[in-house]
C-alpha atoms as a PDB file:
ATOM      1  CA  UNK A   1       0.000   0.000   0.000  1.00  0.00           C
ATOM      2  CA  UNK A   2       1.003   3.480  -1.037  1.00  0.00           C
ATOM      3  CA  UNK A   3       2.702   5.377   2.367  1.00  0.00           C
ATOM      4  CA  UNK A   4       1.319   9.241   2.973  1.00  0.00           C
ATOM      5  CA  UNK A   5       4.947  10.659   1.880  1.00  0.00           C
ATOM      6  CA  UNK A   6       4.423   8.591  -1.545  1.00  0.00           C
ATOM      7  CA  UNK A   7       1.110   9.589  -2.166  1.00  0.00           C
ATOM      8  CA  UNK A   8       2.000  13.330  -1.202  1.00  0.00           C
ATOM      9  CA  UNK A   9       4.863  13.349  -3.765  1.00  0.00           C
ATOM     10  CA  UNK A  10       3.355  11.849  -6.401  1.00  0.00           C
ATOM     11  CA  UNK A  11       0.224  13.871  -6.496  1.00  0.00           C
ATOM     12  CA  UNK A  12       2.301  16.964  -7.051  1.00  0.00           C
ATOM     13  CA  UNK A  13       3.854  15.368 -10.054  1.00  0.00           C
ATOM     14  CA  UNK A  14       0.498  14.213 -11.068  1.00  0.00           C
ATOM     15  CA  UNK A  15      -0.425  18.081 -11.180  1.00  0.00           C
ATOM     16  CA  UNK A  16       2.039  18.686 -14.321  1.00  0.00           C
ATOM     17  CA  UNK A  17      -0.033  16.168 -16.458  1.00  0.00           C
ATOM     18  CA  UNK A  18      -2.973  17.955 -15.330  1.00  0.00           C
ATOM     19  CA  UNK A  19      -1.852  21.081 -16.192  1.00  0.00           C
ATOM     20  CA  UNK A  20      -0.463  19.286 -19.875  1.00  0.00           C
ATOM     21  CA  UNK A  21      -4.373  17.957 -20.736  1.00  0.00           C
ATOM     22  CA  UNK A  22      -6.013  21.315 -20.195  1.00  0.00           C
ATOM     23  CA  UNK A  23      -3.609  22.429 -23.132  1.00  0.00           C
ATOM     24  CA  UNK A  24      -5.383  19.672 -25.218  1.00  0.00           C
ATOM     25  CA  UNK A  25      -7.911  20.832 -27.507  1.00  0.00           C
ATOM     26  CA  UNK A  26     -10.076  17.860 -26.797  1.00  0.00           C
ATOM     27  CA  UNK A  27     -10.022  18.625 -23.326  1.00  0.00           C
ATOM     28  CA  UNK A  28     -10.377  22.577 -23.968  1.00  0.00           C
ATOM     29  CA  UNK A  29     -13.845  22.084 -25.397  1.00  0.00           C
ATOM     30  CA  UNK A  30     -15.697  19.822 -23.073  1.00  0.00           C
ATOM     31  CA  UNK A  31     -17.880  21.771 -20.422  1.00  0.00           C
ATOM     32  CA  UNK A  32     -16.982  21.942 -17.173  1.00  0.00           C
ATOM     33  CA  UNK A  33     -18.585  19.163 -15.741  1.00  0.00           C
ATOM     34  CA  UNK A  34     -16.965  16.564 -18.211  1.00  0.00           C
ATOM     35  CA  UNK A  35     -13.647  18.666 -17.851  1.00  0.00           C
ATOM     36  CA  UNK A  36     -13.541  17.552 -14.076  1.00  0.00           C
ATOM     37  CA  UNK A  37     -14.265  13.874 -15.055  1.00  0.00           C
ATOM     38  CA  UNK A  38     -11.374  13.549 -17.287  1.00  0.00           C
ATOM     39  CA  UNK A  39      -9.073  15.313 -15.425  1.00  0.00           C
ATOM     40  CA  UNK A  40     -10.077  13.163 -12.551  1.00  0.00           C
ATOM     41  CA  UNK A  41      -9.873   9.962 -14.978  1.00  0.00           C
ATOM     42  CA  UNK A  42      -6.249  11.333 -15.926  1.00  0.00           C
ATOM     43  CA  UNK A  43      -5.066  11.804 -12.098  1.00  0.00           C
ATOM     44  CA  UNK A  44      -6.120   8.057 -11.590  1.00  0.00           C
ATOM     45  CA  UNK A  45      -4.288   7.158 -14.981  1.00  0.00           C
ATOM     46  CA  UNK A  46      -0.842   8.666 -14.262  1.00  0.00           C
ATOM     47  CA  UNK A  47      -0.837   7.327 -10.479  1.00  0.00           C
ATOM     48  CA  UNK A  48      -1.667   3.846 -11.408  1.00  0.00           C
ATOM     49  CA  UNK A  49       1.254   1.789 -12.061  1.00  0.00           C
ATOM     50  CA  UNK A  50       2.250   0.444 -15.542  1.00  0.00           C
ATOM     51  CA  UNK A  51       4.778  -2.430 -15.106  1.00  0.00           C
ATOM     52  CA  UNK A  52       5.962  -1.325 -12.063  1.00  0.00           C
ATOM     53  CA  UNK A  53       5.867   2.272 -12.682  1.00  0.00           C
ATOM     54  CA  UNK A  54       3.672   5.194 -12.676  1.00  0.00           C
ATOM     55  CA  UNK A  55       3.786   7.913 -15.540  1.00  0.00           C
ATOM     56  CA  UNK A  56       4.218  10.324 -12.302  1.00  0.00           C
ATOM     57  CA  UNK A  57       6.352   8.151 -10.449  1.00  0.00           C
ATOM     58  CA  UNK A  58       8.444   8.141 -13.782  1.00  0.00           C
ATOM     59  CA  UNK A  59       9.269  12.003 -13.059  1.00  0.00           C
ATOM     60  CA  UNK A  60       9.497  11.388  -9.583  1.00  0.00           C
ATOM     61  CA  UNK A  61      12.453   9.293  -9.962  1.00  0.00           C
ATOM     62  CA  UNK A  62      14.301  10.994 -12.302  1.00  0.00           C
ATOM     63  CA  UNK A  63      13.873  14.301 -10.950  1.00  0.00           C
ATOM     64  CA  UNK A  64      12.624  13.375  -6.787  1.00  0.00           C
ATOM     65  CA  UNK A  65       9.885  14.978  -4.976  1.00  0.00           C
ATOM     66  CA  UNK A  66       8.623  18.725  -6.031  1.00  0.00           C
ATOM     67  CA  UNK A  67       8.703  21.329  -3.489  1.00  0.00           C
ATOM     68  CA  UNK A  68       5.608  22.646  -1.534  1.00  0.00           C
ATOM     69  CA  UNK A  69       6.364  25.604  -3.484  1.00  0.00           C
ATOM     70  CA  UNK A  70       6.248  24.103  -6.746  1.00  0.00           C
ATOM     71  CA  UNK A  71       2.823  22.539  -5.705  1.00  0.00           C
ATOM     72  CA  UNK A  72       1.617  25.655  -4.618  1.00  0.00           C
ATOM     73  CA  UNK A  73       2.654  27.206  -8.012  1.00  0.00           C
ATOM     74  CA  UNK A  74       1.060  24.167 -10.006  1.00  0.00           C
ATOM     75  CA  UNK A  75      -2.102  23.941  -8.357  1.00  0.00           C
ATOM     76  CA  UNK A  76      -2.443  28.085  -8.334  1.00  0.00           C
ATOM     77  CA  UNK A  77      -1.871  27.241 -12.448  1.00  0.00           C
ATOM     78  CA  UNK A  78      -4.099  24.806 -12.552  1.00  0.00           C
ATOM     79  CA  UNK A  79      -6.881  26.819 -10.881  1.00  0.00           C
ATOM     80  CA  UNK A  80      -6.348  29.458 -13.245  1.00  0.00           C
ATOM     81  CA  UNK A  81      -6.522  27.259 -16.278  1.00  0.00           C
ATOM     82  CA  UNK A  82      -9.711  25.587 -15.087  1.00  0.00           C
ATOM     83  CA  UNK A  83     -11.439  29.300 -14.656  1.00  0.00           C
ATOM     84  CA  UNK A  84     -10.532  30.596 -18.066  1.00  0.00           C
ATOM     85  CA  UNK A  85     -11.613  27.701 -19.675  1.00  0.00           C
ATOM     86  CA  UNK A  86     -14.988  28.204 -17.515  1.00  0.00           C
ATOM     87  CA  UNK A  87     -15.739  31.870 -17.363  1.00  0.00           C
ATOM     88  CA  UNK A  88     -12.704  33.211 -19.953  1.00  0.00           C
ATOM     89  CA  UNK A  89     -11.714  34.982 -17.045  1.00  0.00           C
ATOM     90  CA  UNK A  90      -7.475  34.516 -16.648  1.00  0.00           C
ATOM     91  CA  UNK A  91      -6.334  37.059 -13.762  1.00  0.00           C
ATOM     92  CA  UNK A  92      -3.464  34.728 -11.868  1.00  0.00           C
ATOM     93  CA  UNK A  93      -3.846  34.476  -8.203  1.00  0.00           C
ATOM     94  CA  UNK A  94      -1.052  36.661  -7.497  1.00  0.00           C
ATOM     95  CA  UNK A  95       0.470  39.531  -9.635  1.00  0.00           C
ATOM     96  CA  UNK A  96       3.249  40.384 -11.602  1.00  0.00           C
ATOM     97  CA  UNK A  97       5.176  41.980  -8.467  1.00  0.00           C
ATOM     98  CA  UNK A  98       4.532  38.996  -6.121  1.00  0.00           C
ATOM     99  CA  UNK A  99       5.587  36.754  -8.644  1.00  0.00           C
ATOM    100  CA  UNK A 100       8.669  38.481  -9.686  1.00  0.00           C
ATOM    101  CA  UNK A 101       9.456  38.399  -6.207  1.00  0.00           C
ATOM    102  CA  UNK A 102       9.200  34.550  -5.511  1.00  0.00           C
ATOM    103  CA  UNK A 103      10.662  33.503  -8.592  1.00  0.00           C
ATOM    104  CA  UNK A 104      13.463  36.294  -7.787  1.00  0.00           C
ATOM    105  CA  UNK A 105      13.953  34.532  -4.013  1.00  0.00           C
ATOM    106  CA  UNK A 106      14.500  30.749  -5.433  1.00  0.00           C
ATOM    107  CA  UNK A 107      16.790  32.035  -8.332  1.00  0.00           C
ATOM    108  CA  UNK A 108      19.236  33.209  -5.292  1.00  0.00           C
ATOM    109  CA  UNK A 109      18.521  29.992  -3.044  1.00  0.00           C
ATOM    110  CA  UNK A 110      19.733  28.194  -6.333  1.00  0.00           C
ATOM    111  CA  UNK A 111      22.738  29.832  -7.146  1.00  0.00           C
ATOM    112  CA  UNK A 112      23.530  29.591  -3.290  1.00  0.00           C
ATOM    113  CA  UNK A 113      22.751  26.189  -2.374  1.00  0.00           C
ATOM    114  CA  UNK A 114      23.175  23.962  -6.146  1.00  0.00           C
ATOM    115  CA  UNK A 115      26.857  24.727  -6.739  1.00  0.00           C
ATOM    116  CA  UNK A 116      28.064  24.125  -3.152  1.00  0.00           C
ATOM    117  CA  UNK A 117      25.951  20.897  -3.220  1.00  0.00           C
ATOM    118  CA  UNK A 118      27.753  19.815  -6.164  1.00  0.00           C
ATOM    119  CA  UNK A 119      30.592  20.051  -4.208  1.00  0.00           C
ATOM    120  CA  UNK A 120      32.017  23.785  -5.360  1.00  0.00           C
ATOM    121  CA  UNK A 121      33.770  25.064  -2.770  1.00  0.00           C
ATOM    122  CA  UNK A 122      33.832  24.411   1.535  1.00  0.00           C
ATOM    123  CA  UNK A 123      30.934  25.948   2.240  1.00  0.00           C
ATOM    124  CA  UNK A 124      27.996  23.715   3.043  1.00  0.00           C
ATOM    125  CA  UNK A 125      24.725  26.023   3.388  1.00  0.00           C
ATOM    126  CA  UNK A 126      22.522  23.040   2.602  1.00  0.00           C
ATOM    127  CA  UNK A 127      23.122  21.649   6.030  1.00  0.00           C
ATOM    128  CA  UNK A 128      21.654  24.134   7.994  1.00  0.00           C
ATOM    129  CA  UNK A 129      18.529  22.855   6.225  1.00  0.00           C
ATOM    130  CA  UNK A 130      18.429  20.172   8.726  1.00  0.00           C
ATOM    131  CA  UNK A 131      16.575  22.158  11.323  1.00  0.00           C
ATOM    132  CA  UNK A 132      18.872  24.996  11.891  1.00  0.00           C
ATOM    133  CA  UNK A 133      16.692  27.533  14.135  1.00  0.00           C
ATOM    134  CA  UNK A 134      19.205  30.130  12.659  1.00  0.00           C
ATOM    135  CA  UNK A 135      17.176  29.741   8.905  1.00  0.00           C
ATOM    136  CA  UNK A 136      14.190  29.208  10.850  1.00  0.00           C
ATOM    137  CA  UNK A 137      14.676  32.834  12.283  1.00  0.00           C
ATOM    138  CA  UNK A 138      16.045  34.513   8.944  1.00  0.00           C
ATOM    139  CA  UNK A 139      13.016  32.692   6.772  1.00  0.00           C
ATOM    140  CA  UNK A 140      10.340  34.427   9.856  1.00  0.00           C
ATOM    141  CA  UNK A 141      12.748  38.058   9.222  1.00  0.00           C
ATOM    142  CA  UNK A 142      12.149  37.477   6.030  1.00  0.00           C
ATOM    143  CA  UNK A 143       8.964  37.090   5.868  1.00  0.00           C
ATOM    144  CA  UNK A 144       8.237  39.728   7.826  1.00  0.00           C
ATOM    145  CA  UNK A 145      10.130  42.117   5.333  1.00  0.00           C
ATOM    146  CA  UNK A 146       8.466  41.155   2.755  1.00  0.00           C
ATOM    147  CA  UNK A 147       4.837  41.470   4.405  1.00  0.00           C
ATOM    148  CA  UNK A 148       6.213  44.848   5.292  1.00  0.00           C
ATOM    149  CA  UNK A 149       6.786  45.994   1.391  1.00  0.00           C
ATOM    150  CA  UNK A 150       2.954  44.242   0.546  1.00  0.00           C
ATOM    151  CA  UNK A 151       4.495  41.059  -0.948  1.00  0.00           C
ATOM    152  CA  UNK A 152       2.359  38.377   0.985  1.00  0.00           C
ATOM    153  CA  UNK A 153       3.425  35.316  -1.538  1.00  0.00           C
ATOM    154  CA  UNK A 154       6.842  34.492  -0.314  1.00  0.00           C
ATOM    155  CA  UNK A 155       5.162  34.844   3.580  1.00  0.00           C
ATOM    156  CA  UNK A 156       2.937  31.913   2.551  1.00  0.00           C
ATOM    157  CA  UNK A 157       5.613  29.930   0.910  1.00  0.00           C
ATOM    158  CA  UNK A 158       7.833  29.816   3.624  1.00  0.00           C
ATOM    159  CA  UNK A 159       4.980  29.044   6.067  1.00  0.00           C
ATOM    160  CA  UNK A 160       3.757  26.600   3.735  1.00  0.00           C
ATOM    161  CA  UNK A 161       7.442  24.854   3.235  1.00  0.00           C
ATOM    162  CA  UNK A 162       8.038  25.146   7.526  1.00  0.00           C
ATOM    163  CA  UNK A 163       4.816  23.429   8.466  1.00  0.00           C
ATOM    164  CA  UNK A 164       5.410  20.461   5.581  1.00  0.00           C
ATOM    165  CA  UNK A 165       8.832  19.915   7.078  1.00  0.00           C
ATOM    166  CA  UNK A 166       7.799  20.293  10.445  1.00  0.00           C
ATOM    167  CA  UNK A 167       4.706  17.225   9.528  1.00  0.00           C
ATOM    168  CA  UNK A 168       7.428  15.502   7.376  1.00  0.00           C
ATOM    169  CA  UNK A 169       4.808  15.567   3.994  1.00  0.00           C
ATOM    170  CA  UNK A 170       8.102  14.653   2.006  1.00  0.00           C
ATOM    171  CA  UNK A 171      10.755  12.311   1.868  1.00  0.00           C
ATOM    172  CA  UNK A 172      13.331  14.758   2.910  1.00  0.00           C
ATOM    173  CA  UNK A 173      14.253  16.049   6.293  1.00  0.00           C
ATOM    174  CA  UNK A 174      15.522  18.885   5.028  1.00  0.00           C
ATOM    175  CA  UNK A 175      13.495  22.340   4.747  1.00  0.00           C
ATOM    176  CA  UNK A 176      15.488  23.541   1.825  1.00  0.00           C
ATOM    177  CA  UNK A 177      13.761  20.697  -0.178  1.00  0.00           C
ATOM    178  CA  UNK A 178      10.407  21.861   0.684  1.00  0.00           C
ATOM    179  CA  UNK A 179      11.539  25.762  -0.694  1.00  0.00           C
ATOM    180  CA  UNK A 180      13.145  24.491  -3.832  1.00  0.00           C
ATOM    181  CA  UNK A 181      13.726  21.763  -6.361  1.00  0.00           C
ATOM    182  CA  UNK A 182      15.892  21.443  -9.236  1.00  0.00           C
ATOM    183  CA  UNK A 183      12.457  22.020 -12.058  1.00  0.00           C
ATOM    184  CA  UNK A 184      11.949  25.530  -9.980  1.00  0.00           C
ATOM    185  CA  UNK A 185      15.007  26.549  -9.924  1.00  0.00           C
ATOM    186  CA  UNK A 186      15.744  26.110 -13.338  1.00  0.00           C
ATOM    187  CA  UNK A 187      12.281  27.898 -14.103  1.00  0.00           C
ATOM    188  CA  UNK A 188      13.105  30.669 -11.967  1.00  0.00           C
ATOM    189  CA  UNK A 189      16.468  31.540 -13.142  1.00  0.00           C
ATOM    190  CA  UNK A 190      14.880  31.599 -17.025  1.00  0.00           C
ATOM    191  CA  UNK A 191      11.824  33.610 -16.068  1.00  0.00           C
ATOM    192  CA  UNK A 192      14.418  36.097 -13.668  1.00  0.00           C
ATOM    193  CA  UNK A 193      16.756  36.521 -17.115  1.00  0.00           C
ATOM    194  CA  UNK A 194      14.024  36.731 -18.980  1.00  0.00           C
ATOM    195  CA  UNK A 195      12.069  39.523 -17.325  1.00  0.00           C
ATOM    196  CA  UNK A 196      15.748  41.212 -17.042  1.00  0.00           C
ATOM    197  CA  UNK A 197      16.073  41.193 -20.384  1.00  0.00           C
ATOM    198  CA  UNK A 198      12.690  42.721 -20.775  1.00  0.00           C
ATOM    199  CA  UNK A 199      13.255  45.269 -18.733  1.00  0.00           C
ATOM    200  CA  UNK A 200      16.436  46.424 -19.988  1.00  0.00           C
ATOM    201  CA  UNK A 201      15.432  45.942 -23.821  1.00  0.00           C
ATOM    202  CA  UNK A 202      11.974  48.421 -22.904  1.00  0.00           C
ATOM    203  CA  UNK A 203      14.642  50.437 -20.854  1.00  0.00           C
ATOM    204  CA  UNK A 204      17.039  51.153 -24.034  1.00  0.00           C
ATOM    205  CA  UNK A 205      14.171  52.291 -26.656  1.00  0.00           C
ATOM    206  CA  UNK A 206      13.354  54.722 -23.847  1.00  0.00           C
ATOM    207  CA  UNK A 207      16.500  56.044 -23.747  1.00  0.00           C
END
């Protein structure tokens, strides 16, 4: 039988597949009623094992459990989806600024945590991930910045991440895992250069 942990970590993944049928035309057209059916159908379908494996469980393994932030992200996506393919109404839960923000915050965790992990240098920053009350305390600073400049997404990410850890939801024992994963980061650090880019191109033709 599937363990909690398991069935936490797999769900997540089974969000992405989600997420890759409401780009189907098929799926785009149905009402809403028969939308929820087969995207229910397709959650069953990539959690049920094949041979052994799981069409989730297949990204699990290669790439390990998602963060709580990526699930927050993915579900937040999904939700949005789902309502402009209902109403045609599209406004993301969060805006451009809160976004920015998050996506901003992992691109640094990345660049601090991924090459020291892969063994660049002495420094080991990953290891106060294993309930250091030090990042405890600078994640509730943090936080409290943020709230302090009206970002409240980051607030709720790190609460989110904390209280996972704290119940175990994941694999890991280690809180940086439920901030971060290697999919995010990766996404973050293109959507960070990206907007960048942006920025500086819109910036020029100003000038």
């Amino acid at each position: 039988m599937m363990n909690f942990t398991d069935g936490m970590g797999l769900s997540v993944w089974a969000l992405v597949w989600l997420l890759l049928a409401l780009r189907l035309p098929l799926v785009m057209r149905l009402a809403p009623w028969q939308r929820a059916g087969v995207l229910l159908l397709i959650y069953i379908m990539v959690l049920l094992p094949i041979f052994g494996w799981s069409l989730a469980g297949r990204l699990r393994g290669f790439f390990g459990d998602l963060s709580t932030t990526s699930a927050l992200l993915l579900g937040a996506a999904l939700f949005t989806r789902l309502r402009f393919l209902s109403s045609g109404n599209a406004a993301p839960l969060w805006n451009v600024r809160e976004r920015f923000s998050l996506l901003l915050f992992i691109s640094i965790l990345a660049l601090l945590l991924y090459p020291f992990a892969l063994g660049i240098g002495t420094l080991d920053p990953y290891r106060a991930g294993f309930g250091s009350v030090s990042l405890l305390l600078m994640l509730a600073l943090l936080s409290l910045w943020f709230m302090r400049r009206g970002l409240y997404l980051l607030p709720l990410v790190s609460a989110l991440a904390v209280m996972a850890w704290s119940m175990r939801l994941l694999e890991s024992t280690n809180v940086w895992d439920y901030l971060l994963d290697a999919p995010l980061a990766i996404y973050a650090l293109v959507s960070v250069i990206k907007t960048f880019r942006v920025a500086r191109k819109t910036s020029a033709n100003f000038d």
